[in-house]
Protein backbone atom coordinates (compact mmCIF):
# COMPACT_ATOMS: atom_id res chain seq x y z
CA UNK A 1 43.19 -23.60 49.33
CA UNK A 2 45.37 -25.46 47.02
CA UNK A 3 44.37 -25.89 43.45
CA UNK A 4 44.19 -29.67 42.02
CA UNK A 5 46.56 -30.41 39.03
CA UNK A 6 45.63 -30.64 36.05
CA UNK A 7 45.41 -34.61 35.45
CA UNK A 8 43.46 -34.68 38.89
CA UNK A 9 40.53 -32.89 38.39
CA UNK A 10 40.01 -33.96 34.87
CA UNK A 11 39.77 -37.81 36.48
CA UNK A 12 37.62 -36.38 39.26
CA UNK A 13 35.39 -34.47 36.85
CA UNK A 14 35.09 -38.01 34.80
CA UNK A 15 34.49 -39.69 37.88
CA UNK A 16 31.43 -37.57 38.39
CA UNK A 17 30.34 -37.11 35.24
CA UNK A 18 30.16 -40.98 34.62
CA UNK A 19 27.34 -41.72 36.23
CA UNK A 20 25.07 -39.20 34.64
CA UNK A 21 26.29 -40.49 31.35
CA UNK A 22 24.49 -44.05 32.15
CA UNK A 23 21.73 -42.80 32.92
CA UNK A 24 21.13 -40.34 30.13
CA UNK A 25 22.15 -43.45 28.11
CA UNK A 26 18.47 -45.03 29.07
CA UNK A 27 14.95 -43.64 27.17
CA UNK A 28 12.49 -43.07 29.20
CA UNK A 29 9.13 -45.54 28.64
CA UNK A 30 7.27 -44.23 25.72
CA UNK A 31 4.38 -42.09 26.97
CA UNK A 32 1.12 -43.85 27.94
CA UNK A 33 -1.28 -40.83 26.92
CA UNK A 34 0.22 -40.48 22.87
CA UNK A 35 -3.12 -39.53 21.75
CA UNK A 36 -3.88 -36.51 24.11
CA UNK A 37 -0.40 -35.28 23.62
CA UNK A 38 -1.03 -35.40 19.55
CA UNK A 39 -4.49 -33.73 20.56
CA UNK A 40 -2.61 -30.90 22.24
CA UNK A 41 -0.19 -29.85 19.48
CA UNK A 42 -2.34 -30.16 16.53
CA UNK A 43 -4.42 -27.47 19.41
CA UNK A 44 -1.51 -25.27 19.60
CA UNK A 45 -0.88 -25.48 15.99
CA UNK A 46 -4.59 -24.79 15.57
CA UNK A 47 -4.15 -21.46 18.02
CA UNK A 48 -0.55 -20.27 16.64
CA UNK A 49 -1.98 -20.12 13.06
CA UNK A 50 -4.77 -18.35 14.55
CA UNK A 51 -2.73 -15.85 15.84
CA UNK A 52 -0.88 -15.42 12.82
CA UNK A 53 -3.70 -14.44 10.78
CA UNK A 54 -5.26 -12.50 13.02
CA UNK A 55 -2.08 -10.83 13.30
CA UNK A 56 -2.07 -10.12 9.72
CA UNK A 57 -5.75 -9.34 9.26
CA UNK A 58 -5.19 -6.83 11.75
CA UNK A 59 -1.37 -5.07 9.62
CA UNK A 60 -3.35 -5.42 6.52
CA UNK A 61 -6.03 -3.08 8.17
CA UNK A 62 -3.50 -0.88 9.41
CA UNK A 63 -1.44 -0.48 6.40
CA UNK A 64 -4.49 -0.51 3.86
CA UNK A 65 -5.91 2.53 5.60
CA UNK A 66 -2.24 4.93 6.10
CA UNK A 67 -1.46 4.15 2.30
CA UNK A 68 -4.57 5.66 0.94
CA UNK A 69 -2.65 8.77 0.90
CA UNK A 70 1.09 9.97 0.66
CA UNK A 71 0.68 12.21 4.13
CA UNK A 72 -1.16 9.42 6.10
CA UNK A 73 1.74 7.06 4.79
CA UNK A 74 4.34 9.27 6.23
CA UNK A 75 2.41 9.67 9.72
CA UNK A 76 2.47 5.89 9.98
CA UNK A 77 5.80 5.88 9.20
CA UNK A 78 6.88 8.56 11.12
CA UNK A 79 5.11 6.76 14.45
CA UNK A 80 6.93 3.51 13.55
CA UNK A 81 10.54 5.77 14.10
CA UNK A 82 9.24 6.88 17.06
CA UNK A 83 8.46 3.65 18.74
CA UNK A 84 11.44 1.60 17.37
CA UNK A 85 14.07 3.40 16.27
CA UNK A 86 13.53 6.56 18.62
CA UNK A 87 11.94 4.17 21.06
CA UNK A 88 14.10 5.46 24.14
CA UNK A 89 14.71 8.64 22.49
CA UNK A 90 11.66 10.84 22.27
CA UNK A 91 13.54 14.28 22.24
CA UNK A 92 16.15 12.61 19.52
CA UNK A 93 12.51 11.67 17.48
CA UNK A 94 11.46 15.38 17.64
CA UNK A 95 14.73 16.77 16.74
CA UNK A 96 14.94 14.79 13.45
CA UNK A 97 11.28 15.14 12.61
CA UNK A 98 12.15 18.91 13.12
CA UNK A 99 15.22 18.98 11.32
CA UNK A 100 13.67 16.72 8.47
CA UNK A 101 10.27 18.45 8.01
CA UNK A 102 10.68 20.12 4.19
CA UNK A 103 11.67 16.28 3.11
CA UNK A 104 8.88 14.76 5.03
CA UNK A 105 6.39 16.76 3.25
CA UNK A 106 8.10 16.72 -0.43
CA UNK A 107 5.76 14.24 -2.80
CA UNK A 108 8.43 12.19 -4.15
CA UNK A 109 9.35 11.17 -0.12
CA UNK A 110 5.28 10.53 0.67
CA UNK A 111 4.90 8.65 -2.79
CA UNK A 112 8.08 6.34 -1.87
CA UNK A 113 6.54 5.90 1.47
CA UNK A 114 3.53 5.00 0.20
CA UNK A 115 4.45 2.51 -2.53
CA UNK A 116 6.13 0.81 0.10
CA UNK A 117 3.09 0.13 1.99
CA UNK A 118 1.02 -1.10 -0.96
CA UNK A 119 4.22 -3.52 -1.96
CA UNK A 120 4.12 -4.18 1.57
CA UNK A 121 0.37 -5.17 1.43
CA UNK A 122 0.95 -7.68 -1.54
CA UNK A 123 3.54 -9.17 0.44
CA UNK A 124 1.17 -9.72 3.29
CA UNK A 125 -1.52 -10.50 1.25
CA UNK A 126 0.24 -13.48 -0.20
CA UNK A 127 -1.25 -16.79 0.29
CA UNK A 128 -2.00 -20.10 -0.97
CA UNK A 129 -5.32 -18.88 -2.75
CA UNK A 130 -3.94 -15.40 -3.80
CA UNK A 131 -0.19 -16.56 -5.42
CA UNK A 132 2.44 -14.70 -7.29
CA UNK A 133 0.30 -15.77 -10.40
CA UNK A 134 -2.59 -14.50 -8.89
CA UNK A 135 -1.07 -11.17 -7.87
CA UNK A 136 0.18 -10.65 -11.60
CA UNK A 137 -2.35 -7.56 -12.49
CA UNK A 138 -1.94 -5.79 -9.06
CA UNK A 139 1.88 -6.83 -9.64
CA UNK A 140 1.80 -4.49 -12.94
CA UNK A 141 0.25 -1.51 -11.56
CA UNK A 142 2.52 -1.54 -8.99
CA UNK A 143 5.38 -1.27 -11.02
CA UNK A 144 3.35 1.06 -13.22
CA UNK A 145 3.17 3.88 -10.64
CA UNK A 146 6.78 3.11 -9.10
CA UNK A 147 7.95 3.90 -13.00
CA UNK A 148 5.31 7.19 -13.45
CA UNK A 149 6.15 8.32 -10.15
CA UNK A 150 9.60 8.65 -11.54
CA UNK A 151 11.46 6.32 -9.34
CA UNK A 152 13.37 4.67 -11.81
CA UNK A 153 15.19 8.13 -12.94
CA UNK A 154 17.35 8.52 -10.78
CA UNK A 155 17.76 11.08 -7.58
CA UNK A 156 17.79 14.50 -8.21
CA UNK A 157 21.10 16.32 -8.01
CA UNK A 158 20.58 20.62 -7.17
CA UNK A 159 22.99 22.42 -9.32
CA UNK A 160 25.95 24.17 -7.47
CA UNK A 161 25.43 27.22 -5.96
CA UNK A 162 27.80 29.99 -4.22
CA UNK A 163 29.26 29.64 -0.72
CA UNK A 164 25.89 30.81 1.67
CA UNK A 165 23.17 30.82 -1.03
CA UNK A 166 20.51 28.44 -0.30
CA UNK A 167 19.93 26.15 -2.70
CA UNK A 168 16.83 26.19 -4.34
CA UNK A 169 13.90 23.40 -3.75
CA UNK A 170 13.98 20.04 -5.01
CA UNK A 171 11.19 20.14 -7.96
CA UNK A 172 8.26 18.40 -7.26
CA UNK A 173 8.64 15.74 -9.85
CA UNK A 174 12.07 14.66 -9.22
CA UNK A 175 13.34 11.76 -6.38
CA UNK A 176 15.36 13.27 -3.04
CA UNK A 177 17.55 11.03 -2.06
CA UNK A 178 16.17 10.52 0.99
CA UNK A 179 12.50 9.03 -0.68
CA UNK A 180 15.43 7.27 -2.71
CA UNK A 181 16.63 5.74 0.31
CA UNK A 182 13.11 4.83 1.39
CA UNK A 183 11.85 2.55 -1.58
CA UNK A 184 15.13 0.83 -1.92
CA UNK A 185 14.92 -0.35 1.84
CA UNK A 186 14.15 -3.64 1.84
CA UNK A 187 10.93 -4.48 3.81
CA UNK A 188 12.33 -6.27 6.55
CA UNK A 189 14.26 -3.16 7.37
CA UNK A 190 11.00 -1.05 7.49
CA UNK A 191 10.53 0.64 10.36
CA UNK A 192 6.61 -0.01 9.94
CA UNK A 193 7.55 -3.93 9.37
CA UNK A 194 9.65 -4.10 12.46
CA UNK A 195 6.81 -1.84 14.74
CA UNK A 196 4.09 -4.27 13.84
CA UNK A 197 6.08 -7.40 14.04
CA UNK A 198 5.28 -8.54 11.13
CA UNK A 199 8.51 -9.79 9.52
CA UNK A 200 7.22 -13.30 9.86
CA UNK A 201 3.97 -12.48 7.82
CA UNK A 202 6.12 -11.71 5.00
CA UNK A 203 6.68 -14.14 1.88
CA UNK A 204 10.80 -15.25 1.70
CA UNK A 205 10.79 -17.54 -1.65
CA UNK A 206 12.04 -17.04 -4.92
CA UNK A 207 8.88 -15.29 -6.27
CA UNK A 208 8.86 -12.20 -4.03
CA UNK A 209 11.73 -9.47 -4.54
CA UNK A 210 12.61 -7.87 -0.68
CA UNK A 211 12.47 -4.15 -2.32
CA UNK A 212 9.40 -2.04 -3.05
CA UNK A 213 12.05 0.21 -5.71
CA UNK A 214 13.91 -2.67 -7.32
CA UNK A 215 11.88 -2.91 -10.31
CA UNK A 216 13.77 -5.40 -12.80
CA UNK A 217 13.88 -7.76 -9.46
CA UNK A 218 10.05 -7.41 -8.95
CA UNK A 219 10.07 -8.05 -12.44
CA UNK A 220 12.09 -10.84 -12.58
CA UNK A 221 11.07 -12.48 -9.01
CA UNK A 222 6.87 -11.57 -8.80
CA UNK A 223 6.06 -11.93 -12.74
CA UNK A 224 9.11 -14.13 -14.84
CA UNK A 225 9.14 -16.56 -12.37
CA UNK A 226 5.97 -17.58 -11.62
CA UNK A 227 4.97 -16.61 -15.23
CA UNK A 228 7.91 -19.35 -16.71
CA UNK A 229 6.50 -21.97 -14.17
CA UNK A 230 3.01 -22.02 -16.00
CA UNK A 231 4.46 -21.71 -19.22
CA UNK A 232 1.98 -18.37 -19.08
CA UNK A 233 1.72 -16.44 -22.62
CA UNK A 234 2.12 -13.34 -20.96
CA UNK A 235 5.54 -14.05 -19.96
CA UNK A 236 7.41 -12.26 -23.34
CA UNK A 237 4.63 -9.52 -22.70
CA UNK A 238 6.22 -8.93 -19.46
CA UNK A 239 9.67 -8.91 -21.02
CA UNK A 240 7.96 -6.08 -23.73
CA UNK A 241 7.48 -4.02 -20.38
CA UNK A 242 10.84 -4.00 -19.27
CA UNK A 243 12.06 -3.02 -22.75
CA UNK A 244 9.63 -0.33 -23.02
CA UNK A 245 10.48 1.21 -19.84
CA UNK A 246 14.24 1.10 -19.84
CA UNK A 247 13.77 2.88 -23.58
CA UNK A 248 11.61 6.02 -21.90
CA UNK A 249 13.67 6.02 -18.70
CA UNK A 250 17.03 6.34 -20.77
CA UNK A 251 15.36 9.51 -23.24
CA UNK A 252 14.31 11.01 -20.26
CA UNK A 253 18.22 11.22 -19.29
CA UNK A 254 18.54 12.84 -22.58
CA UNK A 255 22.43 11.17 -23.38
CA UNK A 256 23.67 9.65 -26.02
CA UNK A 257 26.33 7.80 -25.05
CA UNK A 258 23.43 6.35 -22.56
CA UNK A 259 21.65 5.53 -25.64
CA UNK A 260 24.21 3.71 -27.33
CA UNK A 261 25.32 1.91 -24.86
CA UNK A 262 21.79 0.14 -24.46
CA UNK A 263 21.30 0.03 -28.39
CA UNK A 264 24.63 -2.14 -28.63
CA UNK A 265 25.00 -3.52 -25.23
CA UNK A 266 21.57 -3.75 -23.14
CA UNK A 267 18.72 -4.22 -25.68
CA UNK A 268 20.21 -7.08 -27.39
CA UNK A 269 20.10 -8.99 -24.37
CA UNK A 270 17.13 -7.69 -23.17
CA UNK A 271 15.72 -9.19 -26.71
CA UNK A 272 17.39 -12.82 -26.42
CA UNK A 273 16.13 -12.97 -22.95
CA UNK A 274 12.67 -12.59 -24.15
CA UNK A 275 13.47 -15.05 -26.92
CA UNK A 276 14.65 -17.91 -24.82
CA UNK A 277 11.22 -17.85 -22.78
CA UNK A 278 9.19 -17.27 -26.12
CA UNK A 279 10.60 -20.76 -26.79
CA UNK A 280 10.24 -22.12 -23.43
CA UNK A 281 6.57 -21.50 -23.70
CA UNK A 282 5.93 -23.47 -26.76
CA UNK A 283 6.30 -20.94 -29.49
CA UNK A 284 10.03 -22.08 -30.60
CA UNK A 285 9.28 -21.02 -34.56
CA UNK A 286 8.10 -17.04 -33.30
CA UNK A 287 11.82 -17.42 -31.34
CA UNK A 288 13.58 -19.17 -34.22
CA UNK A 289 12.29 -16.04 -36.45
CA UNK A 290 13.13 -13.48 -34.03
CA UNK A 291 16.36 -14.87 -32.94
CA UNK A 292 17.59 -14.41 -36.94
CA UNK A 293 16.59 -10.55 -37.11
CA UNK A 294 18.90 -10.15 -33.60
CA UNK A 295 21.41 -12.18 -35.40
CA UNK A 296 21.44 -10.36 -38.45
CA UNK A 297 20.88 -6.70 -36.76
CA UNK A 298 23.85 -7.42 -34.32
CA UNK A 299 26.88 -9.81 -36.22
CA UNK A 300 29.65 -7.97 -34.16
CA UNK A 301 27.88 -8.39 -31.02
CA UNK A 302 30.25 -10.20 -28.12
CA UNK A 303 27.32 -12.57 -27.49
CA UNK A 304 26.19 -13.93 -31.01
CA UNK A 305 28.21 -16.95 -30.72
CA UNK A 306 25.80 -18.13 -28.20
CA UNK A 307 22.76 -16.24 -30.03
CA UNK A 308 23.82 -18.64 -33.12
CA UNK A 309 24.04 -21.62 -31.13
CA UNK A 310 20.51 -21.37 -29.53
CA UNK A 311 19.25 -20.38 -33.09
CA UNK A 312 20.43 -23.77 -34.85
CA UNK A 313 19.00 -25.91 -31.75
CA UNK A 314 15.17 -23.90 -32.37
CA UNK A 315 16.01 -24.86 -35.99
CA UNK A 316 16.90 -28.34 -35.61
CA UNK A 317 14.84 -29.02 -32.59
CA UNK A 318 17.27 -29.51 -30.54
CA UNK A 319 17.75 -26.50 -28.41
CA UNK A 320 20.83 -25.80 -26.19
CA UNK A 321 21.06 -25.24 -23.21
CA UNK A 322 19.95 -21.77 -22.21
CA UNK A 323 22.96 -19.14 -20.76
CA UNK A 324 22.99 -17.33 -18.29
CA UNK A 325 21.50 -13.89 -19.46
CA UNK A 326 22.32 -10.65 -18.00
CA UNK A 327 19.03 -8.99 -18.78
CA UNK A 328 17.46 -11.58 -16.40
CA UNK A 329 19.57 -10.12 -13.46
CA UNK A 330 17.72 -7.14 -11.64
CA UNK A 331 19.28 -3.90 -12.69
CA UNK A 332 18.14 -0.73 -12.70
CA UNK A 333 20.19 0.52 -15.99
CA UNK A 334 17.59 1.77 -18.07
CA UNK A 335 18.33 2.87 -21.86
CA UNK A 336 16.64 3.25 -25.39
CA UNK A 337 16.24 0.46 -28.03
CA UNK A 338 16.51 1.79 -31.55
CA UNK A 339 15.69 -0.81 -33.44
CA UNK A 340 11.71 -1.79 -33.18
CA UNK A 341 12.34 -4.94 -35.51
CA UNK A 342 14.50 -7.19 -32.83
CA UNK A 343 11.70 -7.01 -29.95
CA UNK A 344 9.95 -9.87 -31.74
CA UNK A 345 6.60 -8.28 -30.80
């Protein structure tokens, strides 16, 4: 059969289509029964947020109960592989759970495993009643046991050994980077997340970091930011915390040159960040004061141009506009202040 040209079946294929056109053109008469159909939706609204909490009541269960422990943390984690990952692969599943046994059962893989779940819990446990604000002092023990559990240090690197000697264990007390790559995950790649379907459940806005290991963004995200939006006093306490544990991480690492670099680079900004929202939540004259002893203890700093600018608008009461601080960034760097005096406490 011959084929049409070109021109021809594009005016045949308007031809056809015209008609349909016209008549999509015209609304159809508004529905007689508006009331039922309003009835109906707010009904299926009614039911889908039913669902949806049920749905959570029910992961929040779950979850609450494997994280009591590191071992029942990694069994619940372990069956999440299984049916998503390993879903259609049950031998594959065996062979790595086989293979992977000695880091399955080290503590620093069952404590990442279970700090996820309990950062995973505050995430589901968000709500209009129980807010980042609320969740401030469950918030700071959370980030308390993510920093004593020694997350924040680093993974542990076995020292080189000859050609066919085994190496020796991972200590107990240091990070393998496999629970590494565990608590970095964020939680909508969980296995456990994806299992339960419970991505949806999960809070996406400004005030929730995505990692259970990030600690300067669950910081920044769960405690700064609804902290600055209250105007909260705790807010420079929070920024105390940081300093505090960036100074023990770093002389854990034992270096210097670690050490310097946050005494001239890190702490300094660290210490105006804290500043800015010491101002910003009405105490301007503790700032003003604080902001001179940074001054003074760092003249050659690359940043004091802007430190003296903010300085002179808290002392003529007409502050500048705040920049863009690097200690407000998440970051994991973690070093040693040496000089007490510029915290402002």
């Amino acid at each position: 059969m011959k084929s049409l040209p070109l021109t021809r079946l594009v005016v045949a294929c308007a031809m056809i289509l015209a008609p349909t056109a016209r008549l999509a053109a015209q609304d159809l008469p508004p529905p007689q029964n508006t009331d039922a159909l309003l009835k109906e939706l707010e009904q299926i609204s009614s039911g889908s947020q039913s669902l949806s909490q049920k749905r959570r009541i029910e992961a929040v269960s779950l979850i609450q109960s494997a994280s009591a422990s590191g071992p029942t943390s990694v069994e619940l984690y372990v069956t999440a592989l299984d049916n998503t990952k390993y879903r259609e692969n049950h031998q594959g599943f065996i062979d790595w759970k086989q293979k992977n046994q000695d880091d399955l059962r080290h503590p620093s893989y069952q404590n990442a495993v279970q700090l996820q779940l309990r950062y995973l819990l505050l995430g589901l446990q968000r709500s209009e009643q129980k807010t980042a604000l609320a969740q401030v002092p469950e918030t700071l023990t959370y980030l308390n046991a993510l920093t004593s559990l020694h997350f924040l240090e680093g993974t542990y690197s076995n020292p080189s050994v000859a050609k066919g000697v085994k190496a020796p264990p991972i200590p107990s007390d240091k990070v393998t980077p496999e629970a590494a790559s565990v608590i970095k995950q964020p939680l909508t790649s969980s296995p456990v997340v994806e299992w339960l379907r419970i991505e949806d459940l999960l809070p996406t806005g400004k005030d929730f970091e995505a990692s259970a290991g990030n600690y300067a963004g669950i910081l920044e995200k769960n405690l700064k930011t609804p902290l600055r939006g209250t105007n909260d006093p705790r807010l420079p306490c929070v920024w105390d915390l940081q300093i505090n544990t960036e100074s023990a991480v770093t002389s854990a690492a034992n270096s210097k040159q670690k050490e310097e670099v946050f005494r001239n680079e890190r702490l300094p900004e660290l210490v105006f960040g804290k500043l800015k929202d010491t101002a910003a939540i009405g105490q301007p004259n503790r700032a003003a004061t604080d902001m001179m002893k940074l001054i003074r203890g760092y003249p050659l700093n690359p940043s004091v141009k802007d430190w003296i600018d903010y300085a002179r608008g808290l002392l003529t009461n007409q502050p500048s506009a705040p920049t863009n601080s690097p200690a407000a960034a998440p970051t994991t760097n973690a070093v040693t202040p040496q000089r007490s005096s510029t915290t402002g406490s």
